[in-house]
PDB file of N, CA and C in Angstrom:
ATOM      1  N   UNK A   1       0.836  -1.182   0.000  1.00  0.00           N
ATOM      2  CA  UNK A   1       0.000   0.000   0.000  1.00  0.00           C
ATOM      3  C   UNK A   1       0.877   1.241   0.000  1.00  0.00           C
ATOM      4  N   UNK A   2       0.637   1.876  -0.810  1.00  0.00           N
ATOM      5  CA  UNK A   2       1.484   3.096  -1.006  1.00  0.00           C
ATOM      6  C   UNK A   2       1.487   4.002  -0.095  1.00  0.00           C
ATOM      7  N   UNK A   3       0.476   4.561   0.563  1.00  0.00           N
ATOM      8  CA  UNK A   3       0.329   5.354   2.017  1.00  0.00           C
ATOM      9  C   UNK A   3       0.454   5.017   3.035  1.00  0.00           C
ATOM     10  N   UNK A   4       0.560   3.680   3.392  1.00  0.00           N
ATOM     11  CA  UNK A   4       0.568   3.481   4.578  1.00  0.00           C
ATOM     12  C   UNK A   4       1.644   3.903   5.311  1.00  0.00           C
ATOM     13  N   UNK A   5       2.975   3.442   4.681  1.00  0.00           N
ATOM     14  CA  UNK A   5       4.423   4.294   4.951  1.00  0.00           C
ATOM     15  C   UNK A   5       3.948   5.227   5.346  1.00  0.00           C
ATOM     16  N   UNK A   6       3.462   6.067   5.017  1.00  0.00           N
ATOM     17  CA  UNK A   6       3.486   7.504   5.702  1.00  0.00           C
ATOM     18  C   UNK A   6       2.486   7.724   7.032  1.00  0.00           C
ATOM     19  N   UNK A   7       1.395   7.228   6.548  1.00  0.00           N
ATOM     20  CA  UNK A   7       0.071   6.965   7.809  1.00  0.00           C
ATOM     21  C   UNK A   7       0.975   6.657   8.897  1.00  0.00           C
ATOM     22  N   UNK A   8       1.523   5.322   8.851  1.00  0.00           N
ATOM     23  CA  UNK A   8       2.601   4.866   9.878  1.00  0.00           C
ATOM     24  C   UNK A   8       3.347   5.948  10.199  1.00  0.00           C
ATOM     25  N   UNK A   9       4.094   6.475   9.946  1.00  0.00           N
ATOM     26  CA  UNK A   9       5.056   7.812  10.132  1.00  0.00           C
ATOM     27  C   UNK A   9       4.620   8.530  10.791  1.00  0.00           C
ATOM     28  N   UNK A  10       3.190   9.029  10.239  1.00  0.00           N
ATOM     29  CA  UNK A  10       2.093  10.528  10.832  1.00  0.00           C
ATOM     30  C   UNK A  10       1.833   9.655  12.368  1.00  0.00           C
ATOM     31  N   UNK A  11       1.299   8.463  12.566  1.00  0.00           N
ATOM     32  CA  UNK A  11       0.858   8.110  14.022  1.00  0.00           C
ATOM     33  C   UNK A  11       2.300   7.729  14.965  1.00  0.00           C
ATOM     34  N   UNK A  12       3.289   7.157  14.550  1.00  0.00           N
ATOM     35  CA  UNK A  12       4.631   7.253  15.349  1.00  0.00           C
ATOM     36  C   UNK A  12       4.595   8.794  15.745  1.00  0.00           C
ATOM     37  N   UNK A  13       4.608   9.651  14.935  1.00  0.00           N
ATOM     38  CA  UNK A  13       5.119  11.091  15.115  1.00  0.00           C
ATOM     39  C   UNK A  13       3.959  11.658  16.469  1.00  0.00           C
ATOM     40  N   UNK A  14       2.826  11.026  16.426  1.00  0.00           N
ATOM     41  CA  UNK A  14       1.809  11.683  16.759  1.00  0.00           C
ATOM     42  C   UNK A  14       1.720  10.913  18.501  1.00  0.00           C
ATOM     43  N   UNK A  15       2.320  10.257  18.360  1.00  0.00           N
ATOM     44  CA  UNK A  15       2.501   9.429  19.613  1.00  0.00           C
ATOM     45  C   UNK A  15       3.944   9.929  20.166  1.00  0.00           C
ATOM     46  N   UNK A  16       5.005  10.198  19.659  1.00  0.00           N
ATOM     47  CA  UNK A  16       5.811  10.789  19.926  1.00  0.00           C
ATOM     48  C   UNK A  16       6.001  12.068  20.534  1.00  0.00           C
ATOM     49  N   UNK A  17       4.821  12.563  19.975  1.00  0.00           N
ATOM     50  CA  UNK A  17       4.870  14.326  20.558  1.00  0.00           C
ATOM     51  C   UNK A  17       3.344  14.319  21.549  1.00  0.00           C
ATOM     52  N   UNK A  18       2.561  13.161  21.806  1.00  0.00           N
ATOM     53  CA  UNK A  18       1.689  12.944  22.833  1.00  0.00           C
ATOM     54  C   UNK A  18       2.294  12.552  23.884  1.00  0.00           C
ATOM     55  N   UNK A  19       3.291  11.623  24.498  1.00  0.00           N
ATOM     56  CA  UNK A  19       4.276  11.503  25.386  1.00  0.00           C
ATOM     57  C   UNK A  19       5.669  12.225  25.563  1.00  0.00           C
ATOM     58  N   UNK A  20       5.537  13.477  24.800  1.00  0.00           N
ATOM     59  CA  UNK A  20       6.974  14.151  25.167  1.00  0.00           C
ATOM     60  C   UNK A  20       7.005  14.634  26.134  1.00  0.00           C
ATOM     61  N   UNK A  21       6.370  15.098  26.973  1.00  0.00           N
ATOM     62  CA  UNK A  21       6.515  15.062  28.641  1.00  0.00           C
ATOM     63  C   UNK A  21       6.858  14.265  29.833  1.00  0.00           C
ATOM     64  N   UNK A  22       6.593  12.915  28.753  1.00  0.00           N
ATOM     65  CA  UNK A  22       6.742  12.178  29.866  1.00  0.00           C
ATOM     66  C   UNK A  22       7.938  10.828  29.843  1.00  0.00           C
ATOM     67  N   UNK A  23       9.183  11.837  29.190  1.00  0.00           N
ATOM     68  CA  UNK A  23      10.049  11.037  28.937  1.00  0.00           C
ATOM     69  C   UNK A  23      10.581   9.738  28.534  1.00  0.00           C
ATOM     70  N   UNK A  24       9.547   9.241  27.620  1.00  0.00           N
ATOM     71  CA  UNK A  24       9.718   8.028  27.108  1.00  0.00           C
ATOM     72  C   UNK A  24       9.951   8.348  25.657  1.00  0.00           C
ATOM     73  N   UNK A  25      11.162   7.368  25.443  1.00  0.00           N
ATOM     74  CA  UNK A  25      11.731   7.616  23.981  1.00  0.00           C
ATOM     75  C   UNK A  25      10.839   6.238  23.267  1.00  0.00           C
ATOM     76  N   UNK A  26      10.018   6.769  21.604  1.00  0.00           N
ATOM     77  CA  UNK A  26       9.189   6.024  21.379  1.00  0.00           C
ATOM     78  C   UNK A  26       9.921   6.149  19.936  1.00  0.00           C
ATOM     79  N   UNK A  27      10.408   5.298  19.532  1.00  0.00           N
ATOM     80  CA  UNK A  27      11.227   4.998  18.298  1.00  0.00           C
ATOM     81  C   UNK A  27      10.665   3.936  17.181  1.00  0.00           C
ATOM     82  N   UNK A  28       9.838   3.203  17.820  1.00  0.00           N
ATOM     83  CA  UNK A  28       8.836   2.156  16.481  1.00  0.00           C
ATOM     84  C   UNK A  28       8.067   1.688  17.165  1.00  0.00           C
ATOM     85  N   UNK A  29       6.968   0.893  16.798  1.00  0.00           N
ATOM     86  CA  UNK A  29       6.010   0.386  17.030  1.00  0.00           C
ATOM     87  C   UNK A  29       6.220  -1.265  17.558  1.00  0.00           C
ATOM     88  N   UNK A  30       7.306  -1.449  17.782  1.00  0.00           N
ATOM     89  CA  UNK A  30       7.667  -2.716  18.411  1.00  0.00           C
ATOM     90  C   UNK A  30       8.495  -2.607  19.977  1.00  0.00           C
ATOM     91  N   UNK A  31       9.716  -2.482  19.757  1.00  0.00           N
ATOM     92  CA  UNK A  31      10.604  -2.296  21.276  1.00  0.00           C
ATOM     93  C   UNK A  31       9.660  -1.476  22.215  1.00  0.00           C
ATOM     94  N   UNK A  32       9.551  -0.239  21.443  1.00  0.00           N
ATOM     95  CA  UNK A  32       9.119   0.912  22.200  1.00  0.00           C
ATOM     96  C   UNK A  32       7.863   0.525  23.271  1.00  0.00           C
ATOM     97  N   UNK A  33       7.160  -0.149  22.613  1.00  0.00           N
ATOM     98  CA  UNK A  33       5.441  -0.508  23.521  1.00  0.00           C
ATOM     99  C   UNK A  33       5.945  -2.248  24.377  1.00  0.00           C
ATOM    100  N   UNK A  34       6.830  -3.010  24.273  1.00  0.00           N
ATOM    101  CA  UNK A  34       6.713  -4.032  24.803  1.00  0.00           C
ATOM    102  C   UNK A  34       6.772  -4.288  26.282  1.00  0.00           C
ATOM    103  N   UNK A  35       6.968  -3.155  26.889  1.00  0.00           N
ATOM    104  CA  UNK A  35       6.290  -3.017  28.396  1.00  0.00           C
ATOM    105  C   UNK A  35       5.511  -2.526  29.062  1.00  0.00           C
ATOM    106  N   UNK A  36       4.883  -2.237  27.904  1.00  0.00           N
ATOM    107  CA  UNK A  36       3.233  -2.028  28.551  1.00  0.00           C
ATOM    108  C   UNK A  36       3.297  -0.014  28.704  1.00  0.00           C
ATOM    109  N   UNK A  37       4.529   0.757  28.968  1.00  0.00           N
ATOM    110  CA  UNK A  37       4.687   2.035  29.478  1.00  0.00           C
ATOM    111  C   UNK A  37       4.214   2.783  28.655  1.00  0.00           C
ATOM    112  N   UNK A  38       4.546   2.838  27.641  1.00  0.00           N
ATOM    113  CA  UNK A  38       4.263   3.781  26.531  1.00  0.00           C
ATOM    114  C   UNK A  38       2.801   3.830  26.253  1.00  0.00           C
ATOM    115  N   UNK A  39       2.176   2.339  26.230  1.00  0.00           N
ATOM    116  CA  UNK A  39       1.041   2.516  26.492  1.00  0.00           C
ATOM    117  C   UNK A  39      -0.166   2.782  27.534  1.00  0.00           C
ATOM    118  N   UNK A  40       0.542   2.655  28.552  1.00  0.00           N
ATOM    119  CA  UNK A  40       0.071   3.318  29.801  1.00  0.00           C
ATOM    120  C   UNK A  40       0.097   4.638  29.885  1.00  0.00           C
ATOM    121  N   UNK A  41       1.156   5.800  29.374  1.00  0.00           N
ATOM    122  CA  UNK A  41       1.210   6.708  29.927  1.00  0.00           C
ATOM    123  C   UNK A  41       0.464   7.681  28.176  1.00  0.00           C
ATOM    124  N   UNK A  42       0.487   6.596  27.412  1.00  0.00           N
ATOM    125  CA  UNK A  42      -0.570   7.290  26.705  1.00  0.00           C
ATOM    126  C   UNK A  42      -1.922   7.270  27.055  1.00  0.00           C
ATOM    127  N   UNK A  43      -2.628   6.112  27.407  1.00  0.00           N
ATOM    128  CA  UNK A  43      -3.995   6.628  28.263  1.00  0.00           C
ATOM    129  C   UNK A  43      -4.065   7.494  29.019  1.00  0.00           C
ATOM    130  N   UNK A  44      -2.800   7.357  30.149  1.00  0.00           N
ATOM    131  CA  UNK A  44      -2.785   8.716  31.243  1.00  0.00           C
ATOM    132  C   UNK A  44      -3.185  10.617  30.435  1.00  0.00           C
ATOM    133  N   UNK A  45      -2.281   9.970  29.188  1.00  0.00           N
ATOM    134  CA  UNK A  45      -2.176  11.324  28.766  1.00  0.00           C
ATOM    135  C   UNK A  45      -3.924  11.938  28.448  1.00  0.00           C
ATOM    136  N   UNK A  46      -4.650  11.426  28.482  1.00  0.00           N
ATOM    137  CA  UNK A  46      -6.396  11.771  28.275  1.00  0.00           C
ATOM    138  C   UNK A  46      -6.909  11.247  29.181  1.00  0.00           C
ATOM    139  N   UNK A  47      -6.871  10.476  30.184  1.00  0.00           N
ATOM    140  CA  UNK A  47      -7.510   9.865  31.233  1.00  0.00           C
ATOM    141  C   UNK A  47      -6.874   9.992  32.684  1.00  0.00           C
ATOM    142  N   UNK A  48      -5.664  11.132  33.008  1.00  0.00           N
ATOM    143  CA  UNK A  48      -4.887  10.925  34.112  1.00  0.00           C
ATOM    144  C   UNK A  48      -5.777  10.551  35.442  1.00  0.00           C
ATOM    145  N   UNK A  49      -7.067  10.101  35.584  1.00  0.00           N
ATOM    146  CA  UNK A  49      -7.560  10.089  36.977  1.00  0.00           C
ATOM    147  C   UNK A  49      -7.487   8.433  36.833  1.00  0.00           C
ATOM    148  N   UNK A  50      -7.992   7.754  35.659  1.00  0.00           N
ATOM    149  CA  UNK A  50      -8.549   6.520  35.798  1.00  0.00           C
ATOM    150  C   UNK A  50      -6.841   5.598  35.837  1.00  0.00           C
ATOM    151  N   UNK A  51      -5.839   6.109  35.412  1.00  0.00           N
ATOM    152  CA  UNK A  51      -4.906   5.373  35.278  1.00  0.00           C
ATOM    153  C   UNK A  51      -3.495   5.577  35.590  1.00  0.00           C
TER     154      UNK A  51
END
């Protein structure tokens, strides 16, 4: 698929600059999420009471 490359790109980037506060380096869609953090502190980032 010809766009997806980039789609992919636009949501790394977009996840990247949604956790820049909170000091986690988010470099691909594999290493980066395999402990659960990145995705934790992205819910936090819209939900900080529930999580």
């Amino acid at each position: 698929m010809p766009g997806s490359v980039c789609k992919r790109d636009a949501l790394l980037k977009w996840c990247v600059e949604r956790l820049a506060n909170y000091g986690i380096s988010i470099t691909n869609f594999s290493n980066s999420w395999t402990d659960g953090i990145a995705f934790c502190s992205l819910l936090h980032s819209y939900l900080p009471d529930r999580i």
